[in-house]
N, C-alpha and C. Protein backbone atom coordinates (compact mmCIF):
# COMPACT_ATOMS: atom_id res chain seq x y z
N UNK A 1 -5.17 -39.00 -27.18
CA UNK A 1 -4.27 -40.11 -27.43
C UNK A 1 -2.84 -39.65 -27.16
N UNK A 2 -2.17 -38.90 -28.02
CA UNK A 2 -0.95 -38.85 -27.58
C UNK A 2 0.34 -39.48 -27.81
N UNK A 3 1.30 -39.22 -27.69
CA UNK A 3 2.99 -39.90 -27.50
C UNK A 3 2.40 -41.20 -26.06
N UNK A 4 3.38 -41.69 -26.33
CA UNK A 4 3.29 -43.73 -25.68
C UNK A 4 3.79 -42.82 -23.91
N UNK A 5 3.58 -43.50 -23.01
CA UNK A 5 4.23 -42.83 -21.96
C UNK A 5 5.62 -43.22 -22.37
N UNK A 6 6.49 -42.47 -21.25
CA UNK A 6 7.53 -43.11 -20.73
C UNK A 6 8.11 -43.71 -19.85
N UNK A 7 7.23 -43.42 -18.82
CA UNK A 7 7.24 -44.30 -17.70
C UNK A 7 5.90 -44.72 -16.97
N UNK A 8 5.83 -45.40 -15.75
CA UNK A 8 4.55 -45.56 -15.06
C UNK A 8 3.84 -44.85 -14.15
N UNK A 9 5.17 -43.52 -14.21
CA UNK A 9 4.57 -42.02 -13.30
C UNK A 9 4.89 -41.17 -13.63
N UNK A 10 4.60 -40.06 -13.35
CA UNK A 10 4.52 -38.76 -13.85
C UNK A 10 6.21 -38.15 -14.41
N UNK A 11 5.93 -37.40 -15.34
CA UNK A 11 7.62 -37.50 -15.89
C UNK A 11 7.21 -36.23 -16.15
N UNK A 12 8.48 -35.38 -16.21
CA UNK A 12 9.09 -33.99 -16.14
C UNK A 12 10.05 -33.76 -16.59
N UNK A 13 10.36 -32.61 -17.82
CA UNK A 13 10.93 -32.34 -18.66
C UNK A 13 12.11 -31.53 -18.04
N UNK A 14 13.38 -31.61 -17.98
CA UNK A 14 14.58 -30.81 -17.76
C UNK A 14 15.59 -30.50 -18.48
N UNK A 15 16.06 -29.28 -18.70
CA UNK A 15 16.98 -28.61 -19.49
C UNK A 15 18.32 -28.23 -18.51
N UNK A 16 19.11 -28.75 -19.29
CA UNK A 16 21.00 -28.23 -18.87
C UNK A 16 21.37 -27.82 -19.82
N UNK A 17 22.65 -27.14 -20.01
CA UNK A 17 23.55 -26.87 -20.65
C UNK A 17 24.70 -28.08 -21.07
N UNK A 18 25.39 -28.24 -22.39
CA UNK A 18 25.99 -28.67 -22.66
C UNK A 18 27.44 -27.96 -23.34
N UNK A 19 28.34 -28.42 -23.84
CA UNK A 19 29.71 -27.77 -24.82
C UNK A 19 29.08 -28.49 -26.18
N UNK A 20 29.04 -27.32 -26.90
CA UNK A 20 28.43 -27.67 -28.49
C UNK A 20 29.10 -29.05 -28.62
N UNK A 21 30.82 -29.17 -28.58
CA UNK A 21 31.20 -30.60 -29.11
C UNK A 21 30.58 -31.77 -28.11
N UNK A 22 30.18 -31.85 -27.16
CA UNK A 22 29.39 -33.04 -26.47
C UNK A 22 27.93 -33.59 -27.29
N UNK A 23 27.28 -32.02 -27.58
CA UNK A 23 26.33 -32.09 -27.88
C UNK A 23 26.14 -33.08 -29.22
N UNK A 24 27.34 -32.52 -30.28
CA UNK A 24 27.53 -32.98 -31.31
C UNK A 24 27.96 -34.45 -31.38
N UNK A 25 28.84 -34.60 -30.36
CA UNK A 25 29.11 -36.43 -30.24
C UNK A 25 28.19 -36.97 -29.59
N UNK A 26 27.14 -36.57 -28.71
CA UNK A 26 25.62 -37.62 -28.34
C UNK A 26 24.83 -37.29 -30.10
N UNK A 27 24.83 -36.64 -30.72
CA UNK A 27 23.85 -36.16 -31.70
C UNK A 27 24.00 -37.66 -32.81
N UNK A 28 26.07 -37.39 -33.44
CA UNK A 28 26.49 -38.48 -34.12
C UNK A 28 26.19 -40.18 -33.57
N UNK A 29 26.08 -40.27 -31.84
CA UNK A 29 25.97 -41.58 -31.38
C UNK A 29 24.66 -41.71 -31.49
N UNK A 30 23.66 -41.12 -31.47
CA UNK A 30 22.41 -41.55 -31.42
C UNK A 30 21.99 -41.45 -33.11
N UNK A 31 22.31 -41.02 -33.98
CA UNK A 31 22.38 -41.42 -35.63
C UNK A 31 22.99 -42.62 -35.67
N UNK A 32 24.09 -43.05 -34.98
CA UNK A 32 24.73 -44.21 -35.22
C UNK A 32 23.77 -45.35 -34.87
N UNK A 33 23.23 -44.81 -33.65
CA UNK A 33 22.31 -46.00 -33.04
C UNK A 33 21.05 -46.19 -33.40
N UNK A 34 20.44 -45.54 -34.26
CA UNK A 34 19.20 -44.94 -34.73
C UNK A 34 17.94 -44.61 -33.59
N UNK A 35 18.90 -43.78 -32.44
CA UNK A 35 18.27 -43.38 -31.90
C UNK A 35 17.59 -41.67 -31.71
N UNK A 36 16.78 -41.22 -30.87
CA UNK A 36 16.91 -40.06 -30.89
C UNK A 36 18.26 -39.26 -29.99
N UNK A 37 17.92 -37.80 -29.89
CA UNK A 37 19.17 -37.09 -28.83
C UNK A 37 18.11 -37.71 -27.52
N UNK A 38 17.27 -37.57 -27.58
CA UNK A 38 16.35 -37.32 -25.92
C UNK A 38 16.26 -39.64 -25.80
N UNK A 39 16.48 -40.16 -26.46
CA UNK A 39 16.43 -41.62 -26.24
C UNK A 39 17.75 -41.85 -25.50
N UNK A 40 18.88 -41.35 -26.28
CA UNK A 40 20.22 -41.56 -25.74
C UNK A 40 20.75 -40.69 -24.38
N UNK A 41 20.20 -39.62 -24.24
CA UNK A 41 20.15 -38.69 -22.58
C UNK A 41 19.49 -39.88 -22.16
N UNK A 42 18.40 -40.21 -22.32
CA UNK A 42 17.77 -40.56 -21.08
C UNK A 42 18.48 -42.53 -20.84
N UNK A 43 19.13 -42.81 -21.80
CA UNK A 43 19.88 -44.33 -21.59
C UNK A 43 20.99 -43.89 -20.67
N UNK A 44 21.72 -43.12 -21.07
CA UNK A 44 23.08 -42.41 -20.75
C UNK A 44 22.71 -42.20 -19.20
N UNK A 45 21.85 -41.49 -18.69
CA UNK A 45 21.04 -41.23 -17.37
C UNK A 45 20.73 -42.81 -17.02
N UNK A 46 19.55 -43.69 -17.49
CA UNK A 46 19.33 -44.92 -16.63
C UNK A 46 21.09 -45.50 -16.61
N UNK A 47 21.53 -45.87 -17.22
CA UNK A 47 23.50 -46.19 -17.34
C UNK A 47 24.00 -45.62 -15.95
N UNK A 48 24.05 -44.79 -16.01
CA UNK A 48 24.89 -43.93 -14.63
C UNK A 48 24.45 -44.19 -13.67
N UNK A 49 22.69 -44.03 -13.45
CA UNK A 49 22.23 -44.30 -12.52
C UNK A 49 22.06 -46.16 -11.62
N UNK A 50 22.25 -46.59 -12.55
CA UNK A 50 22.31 -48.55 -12.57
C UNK A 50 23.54 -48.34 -11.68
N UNK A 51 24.54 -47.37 -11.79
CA UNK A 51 26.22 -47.78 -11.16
C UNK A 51 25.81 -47.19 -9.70
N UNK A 52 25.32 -46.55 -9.36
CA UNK A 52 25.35 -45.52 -8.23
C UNK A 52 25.09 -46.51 -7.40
């Protein structure tokens, strides 16, 4: 069974680096939003990507 997907194809996990204070202001916005850190990366990502 498992976690729900996240998408309708195959998805792959990636790691960057951040500055602790970024980290800490996505951490506070996604408490604000009652979201997770990895819900709000990946909005923040579809967001940017919608403009391109």
């Amino acid at each position: 069974m498992g976690r729900p997907s996240l998408a309708d194809e195959e998805v792959k996990p990636i790691t960057f680096r951040l500055p602790v204070s970024k980290i800490a202001a996505l951490d506070r916005r996604a408490a604000r939003e009652g979201r997770t850190r990895s819900e709000e990366l990946r909005l923040a990502v579809d967001d940017r990507l919608m403009k391109a």
